[in-house]
Every structure is written in structure tokens, then in C-alpha cells.
N, C-alpha and C. Protein backbone atom coordinates (compact mmCIF):
# COMPACT_ATOMS: atom_id res chain seq x y z
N UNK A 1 28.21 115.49 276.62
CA UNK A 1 27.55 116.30 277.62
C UNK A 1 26.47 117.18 276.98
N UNK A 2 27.09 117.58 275.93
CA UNK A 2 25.82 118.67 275.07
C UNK A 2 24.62 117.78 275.20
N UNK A 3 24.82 116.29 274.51
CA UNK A 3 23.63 115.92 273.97
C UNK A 3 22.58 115.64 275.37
N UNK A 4 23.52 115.32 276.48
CA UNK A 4 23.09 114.99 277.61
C UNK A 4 22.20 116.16 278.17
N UNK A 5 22.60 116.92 278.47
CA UNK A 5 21.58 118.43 278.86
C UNK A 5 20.70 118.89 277.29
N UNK A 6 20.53 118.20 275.92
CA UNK A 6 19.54 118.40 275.23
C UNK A 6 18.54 117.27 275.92
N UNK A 7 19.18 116.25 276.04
CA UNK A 7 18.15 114.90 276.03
C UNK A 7 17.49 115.24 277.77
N UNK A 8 18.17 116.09 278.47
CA UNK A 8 17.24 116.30 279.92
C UNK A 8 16.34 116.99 279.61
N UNK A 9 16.52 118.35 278.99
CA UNK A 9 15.88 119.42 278.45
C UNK A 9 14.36 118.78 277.42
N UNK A 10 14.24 118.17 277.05
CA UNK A 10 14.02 117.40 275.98
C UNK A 10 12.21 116.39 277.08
N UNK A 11 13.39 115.63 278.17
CA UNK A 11 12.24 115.33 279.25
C UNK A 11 11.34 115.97 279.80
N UNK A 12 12.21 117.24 280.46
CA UNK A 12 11.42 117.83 281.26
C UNK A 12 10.38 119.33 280.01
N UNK A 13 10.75 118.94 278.81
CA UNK A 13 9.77 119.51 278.64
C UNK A 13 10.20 121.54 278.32
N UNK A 14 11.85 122.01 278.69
CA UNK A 14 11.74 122.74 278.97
C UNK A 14 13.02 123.27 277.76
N UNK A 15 13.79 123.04 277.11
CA UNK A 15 14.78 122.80 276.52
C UNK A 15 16.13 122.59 277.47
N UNK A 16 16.62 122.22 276.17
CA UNK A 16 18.24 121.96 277.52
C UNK A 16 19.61 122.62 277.13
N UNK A 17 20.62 123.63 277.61
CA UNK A 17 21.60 123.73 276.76
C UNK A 17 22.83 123.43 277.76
N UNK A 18 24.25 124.18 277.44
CA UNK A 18 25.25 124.00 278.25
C UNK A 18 25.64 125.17 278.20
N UNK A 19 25.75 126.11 278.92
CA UNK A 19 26.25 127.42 278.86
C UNK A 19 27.94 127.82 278.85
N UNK A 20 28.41 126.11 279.14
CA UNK A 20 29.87 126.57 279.14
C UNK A 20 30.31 124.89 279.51
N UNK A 21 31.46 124.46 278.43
CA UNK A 21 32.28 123.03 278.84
C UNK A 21 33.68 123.42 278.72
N UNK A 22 34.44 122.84 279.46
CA UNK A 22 35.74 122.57 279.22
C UNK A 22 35.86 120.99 279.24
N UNK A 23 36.77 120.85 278.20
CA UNK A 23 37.42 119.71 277.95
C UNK A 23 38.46 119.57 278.88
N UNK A 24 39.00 118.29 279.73
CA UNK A 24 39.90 118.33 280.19
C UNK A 24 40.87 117.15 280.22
N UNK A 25 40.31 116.76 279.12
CA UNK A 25 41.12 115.73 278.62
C UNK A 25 40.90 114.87 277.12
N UNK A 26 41.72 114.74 276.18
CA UNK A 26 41.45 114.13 274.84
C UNK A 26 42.68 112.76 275.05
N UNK A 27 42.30 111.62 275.29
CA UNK A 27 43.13 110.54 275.37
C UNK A 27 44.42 111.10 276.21
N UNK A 28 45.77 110.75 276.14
CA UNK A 28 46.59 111.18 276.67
C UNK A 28 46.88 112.66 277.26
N UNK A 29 46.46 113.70 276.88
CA UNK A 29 46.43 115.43 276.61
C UNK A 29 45.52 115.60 277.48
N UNK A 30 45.99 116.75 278.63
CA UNK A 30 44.70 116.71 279.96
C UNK A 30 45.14 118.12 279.70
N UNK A 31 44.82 118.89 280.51
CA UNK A 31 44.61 120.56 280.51
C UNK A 31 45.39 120.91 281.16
N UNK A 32 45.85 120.07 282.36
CA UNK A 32 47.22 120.89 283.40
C UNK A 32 48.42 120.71 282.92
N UNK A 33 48.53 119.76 281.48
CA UNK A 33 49.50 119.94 280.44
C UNK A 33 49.68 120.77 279.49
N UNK A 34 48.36 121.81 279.24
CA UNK A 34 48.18 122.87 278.14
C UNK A 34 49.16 124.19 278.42
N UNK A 35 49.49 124.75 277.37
CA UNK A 35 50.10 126.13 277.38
C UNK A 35 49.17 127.19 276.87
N UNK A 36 49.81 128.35 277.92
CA UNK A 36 49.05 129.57 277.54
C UNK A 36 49.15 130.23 276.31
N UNK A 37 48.69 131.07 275.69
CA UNK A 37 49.04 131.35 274.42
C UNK A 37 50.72 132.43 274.79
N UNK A 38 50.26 132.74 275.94
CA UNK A 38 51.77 133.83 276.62
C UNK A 38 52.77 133.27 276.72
N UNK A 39 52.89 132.17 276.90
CA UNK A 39 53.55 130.93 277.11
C UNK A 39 54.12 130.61 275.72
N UNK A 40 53.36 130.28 274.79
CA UNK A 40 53.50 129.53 273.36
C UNK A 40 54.32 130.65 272.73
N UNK A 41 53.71 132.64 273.11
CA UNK A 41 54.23 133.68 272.34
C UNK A 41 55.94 133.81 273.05
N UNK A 42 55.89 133.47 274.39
CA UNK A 42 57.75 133.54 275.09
C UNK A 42 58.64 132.48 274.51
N UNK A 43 58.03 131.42 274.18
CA UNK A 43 58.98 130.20 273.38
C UNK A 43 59.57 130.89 272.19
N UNK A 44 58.41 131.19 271.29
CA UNK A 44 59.15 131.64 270.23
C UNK A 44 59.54 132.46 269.77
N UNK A 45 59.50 133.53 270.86
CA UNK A 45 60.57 134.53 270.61
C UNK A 45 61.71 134.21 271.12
N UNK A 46 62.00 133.19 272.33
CA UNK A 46 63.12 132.50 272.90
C UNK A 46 64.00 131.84 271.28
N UNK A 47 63.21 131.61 270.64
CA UNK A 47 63.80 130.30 269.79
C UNK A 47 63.59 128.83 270.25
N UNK A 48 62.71 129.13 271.35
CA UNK A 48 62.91 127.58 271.70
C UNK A 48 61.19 127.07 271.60
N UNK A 49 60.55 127.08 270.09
CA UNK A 49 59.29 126.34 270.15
C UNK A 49 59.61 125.03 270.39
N UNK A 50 60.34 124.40 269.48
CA UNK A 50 60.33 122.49 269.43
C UNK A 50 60.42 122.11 270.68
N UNK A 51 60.94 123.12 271.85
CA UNK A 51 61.28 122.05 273.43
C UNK A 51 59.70 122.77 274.00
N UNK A 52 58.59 123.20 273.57
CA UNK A 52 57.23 122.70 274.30
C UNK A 52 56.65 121.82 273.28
N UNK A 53 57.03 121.18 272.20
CA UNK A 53 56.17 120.08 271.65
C UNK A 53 56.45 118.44 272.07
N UNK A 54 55.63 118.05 272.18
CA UNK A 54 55.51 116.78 272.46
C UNK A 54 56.00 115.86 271.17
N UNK A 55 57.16 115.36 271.03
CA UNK A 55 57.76 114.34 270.15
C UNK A 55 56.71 113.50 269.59
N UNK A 56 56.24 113.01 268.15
CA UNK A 56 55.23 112.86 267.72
C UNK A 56 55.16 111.03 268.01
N UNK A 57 56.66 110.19 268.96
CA UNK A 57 57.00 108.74 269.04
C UNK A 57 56.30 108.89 270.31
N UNK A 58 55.99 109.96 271.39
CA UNK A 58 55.48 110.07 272.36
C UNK A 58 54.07 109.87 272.43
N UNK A 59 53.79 111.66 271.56
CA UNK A 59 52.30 111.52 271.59
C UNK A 59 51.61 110.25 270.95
N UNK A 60 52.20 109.54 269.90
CA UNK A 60 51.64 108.23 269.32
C UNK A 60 52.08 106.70 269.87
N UNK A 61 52.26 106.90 271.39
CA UNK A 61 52.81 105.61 271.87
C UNK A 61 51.55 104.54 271.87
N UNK A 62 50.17 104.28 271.67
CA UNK A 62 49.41 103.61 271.79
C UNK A 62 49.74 102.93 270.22
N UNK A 63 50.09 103.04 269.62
CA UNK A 63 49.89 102.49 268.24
C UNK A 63 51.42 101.63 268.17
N UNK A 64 50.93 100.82 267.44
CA UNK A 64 52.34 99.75 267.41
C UNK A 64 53.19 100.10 266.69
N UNK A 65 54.86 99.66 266.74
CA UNK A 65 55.54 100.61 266.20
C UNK A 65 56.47 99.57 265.22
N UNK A 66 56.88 99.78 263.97
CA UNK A 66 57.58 99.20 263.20
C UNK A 66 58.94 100.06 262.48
N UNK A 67 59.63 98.97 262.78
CA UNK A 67 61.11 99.56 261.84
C UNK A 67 61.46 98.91 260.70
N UNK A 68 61.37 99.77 259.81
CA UNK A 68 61.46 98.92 258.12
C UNK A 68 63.13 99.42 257.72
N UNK A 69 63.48 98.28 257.06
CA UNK A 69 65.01 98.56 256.33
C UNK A 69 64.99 99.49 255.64
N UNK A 70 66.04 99.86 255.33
CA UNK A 70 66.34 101.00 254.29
C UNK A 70 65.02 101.05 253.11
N UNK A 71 65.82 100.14 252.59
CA UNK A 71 64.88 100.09 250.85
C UNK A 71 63.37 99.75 251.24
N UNK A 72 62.86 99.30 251.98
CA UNK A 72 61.57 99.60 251.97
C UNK A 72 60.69 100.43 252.38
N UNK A 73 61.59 101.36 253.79
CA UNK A 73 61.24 103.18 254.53
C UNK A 73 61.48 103.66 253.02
N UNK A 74 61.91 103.75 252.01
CA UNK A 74 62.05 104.77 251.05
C UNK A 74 60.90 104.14 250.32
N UNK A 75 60.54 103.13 249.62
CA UNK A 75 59.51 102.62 248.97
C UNK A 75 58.05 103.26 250.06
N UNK A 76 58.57 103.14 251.38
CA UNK A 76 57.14 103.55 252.34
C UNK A 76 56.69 104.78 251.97
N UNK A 77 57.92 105.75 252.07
CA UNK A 77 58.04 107.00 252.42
C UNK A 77 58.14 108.07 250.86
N UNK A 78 57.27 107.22 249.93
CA UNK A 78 57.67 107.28 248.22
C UNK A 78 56.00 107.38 248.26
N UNK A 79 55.02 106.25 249.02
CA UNK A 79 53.46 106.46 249.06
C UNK A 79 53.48 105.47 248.32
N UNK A 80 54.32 104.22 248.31
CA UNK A 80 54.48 102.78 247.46
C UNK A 80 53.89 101.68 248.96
N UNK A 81 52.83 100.66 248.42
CA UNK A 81 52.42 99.63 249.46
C UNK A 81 53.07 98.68 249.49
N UNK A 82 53.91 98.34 250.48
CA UNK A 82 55.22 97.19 250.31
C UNK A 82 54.44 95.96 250.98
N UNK A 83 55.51 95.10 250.82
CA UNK A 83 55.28 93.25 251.20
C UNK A 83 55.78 93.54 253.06
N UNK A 84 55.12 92.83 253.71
CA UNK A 84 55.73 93.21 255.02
C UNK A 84 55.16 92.10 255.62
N UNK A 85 55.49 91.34 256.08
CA UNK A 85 55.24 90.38 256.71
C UNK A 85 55.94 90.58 258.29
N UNK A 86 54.80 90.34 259.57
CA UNK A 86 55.54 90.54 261.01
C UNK A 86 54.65 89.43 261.50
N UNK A 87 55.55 88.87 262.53
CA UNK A 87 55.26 87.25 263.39
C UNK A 87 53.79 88.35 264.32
N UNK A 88 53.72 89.38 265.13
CA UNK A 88 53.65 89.59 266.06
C UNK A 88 52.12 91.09 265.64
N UNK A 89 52.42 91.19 264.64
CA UNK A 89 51.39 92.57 264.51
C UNK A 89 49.97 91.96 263.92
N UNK A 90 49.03 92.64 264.27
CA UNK A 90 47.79 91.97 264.01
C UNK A 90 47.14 93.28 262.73
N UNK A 91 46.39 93.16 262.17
CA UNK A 91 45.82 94.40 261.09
C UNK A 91 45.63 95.43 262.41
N UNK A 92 46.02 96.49 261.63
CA UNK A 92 45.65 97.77 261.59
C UNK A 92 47.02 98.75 261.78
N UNK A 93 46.82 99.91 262.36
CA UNK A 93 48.01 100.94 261.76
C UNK A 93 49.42 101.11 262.59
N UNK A 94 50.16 101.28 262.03
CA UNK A 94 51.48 100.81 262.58
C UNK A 94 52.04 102.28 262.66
N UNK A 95 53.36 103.04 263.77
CA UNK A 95 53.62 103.87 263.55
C UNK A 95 55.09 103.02 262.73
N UNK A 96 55.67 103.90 262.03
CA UNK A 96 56.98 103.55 261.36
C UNK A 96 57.82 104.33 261.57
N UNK A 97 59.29 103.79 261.95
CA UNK A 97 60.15 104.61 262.62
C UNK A 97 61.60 103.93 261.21
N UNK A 98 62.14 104.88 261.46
CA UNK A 98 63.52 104.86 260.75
C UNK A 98 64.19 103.87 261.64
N UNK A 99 65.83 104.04 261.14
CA UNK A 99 66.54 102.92 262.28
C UNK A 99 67.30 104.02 263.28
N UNK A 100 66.79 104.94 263.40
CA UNK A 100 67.51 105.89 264.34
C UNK A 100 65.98 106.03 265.39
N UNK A 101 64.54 105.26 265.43
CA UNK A 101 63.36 104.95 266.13
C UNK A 101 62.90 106.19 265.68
N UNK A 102 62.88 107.05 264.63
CA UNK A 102 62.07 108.40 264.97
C UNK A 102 60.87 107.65 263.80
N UNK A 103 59.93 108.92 264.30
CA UNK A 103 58.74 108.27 263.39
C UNK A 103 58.90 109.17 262.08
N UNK A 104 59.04 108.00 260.72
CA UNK A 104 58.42 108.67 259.62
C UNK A 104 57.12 108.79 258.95
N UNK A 105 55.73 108.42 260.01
CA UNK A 105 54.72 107.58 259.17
C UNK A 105 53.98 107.26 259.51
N UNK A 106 52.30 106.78 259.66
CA UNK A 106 51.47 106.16 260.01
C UNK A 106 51.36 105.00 258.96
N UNK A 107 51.13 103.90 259.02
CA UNK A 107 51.06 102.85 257.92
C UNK A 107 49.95 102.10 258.58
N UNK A 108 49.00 101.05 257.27
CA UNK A 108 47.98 100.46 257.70
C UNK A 108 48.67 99.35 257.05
N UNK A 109 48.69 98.30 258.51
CA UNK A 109 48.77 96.92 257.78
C UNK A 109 47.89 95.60 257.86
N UNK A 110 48.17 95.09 256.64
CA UNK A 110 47.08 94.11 255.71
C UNK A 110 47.60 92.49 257.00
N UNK A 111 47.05 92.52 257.88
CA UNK A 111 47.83 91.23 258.22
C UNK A 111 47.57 89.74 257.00
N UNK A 112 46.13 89.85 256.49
CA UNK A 112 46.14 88.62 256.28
C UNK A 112 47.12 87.99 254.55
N UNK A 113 46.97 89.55 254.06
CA UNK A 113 48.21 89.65 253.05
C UNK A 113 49.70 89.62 252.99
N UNK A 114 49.80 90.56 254.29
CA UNK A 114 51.04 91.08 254.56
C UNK A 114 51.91 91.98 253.87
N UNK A 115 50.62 93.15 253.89
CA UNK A 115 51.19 94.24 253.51
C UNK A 115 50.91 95.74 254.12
N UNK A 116 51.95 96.68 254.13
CA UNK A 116 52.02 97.90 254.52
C UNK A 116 51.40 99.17 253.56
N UNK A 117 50.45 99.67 254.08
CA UNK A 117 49.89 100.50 253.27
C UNK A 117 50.14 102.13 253.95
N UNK A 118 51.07 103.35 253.23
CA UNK A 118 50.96 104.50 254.08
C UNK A 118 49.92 104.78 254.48
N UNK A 119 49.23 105.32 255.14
CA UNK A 119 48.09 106.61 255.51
C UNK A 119 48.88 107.80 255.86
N UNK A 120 49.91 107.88 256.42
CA UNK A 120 50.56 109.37 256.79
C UNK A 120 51.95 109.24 256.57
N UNK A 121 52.93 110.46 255.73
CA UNK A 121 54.02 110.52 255.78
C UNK A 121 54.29 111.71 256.41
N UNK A 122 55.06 111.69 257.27
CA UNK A 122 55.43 113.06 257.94
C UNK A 122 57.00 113.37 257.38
N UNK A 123 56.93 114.85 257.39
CA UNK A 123 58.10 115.00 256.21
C UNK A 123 59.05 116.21 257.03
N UNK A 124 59.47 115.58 258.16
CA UNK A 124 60.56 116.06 259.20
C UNK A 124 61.94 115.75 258.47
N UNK A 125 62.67 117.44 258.61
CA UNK A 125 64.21 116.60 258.42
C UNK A 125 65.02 116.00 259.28
């Protein structure tokens, strides 16, 4: 939008700005889902921040999701690039979940190799 009211501004000759945007949406995340900061400050004095966050298997449901065995979530989750071969995943980034489905991970995978490369370890207990 900025660039849009430069590039009018720009035509007519006169400049162009935006005096004010709201975002009201970033992919999944719209604004009538946002919290107030009054809101964010009553949680945690409640004790209860973690029940306004969005579970990170949620917010990352667009990305494909993989469950690796034991010994190779620890080789993953070590920042080691394992052998991984899947019938069904095509290149690019995989979320990785333990065998209990939680996510430990963003991983990039090599389809034509067949291998798992970290990009993100998240280090939840």
C-alpha cells in the first residue's frame, strides 16, 4: 500500500504518502485474534501466559509435518543432517514432531538426496 500511494503521488505529480495503515492480517493471524497489551499484562499476572499462545503445531500447520524415530530426533535435534528418505514429501521444509506430535524443529529436506537438514531447533521442555 505504501508503495501504492508513492507510485499515485509520483503520477499526479504531487507526492504520495499514507498517513496511517493497519495490518489486518499476516497469513493465518488477523487482528480480531490480537490481544491487548491489558490483556497480555492480566494473563501474566494470572499465571496463565501459555493458555493465550497459539501452540507452535498450530500456528505452523501449512508446512508438512514429519515424525523421526528416536535416534535420529536426537541426531536432528544435535544440528546433525540425517539420511531421511519419505515416499510422499517433495523438497523443502518439514515441521518435525517427536512421537508424542509436538514440534521440535523446522528441517529442510533434500528430496533428491534424501536428506534432512535443521534450519530451526526449538528448545521447549
Amino acid at each position: 500500500m505504501r508503495s501504492v500511494a508513492r507510485d499515485i503521488g509520483r503520477k499526479l505529480k504531487v507526492g504520495g504518502t499514507l498517513s496511517y495503515l493497519v495490518r489486518t492480517a499476516v497469513g493465518k493471524l488477523e487482528l480480531k485474534d490480537s490481544l491487548h497489551l491489558d490483556d497480555i499484562i492480566n494473563y501474566t499476572k494470572a499465571g496463565n501466559f501459555n493458555e493465550m499462545l497459539m501452540s507452535i503445531e498450530d500456528f505452523l500447520d501449512f508446512i508438512p509435518r514429519v515424525a523421526l524415530p528416536k535416534r535420529k530426533l536426537f541426531l536432528f535435534k544435535t544440528g546433525n543432517q540425517i539420511r531421511f528418505d519419505h515416499p510422499y514429501l517433495r523438497g523443502g521444509y518439514v515441521l518435525v514432531l517427536n512421537s508424542r506430535g509436538k514440534a521440535v524443529g523446522i528441517g529442510k529436506f533434500f528430496e533428491g538426496v534424501g536428506e534432512l537438514k535443521p534450519v530451526r531447533i526449538f528448545n521447549i521442555p
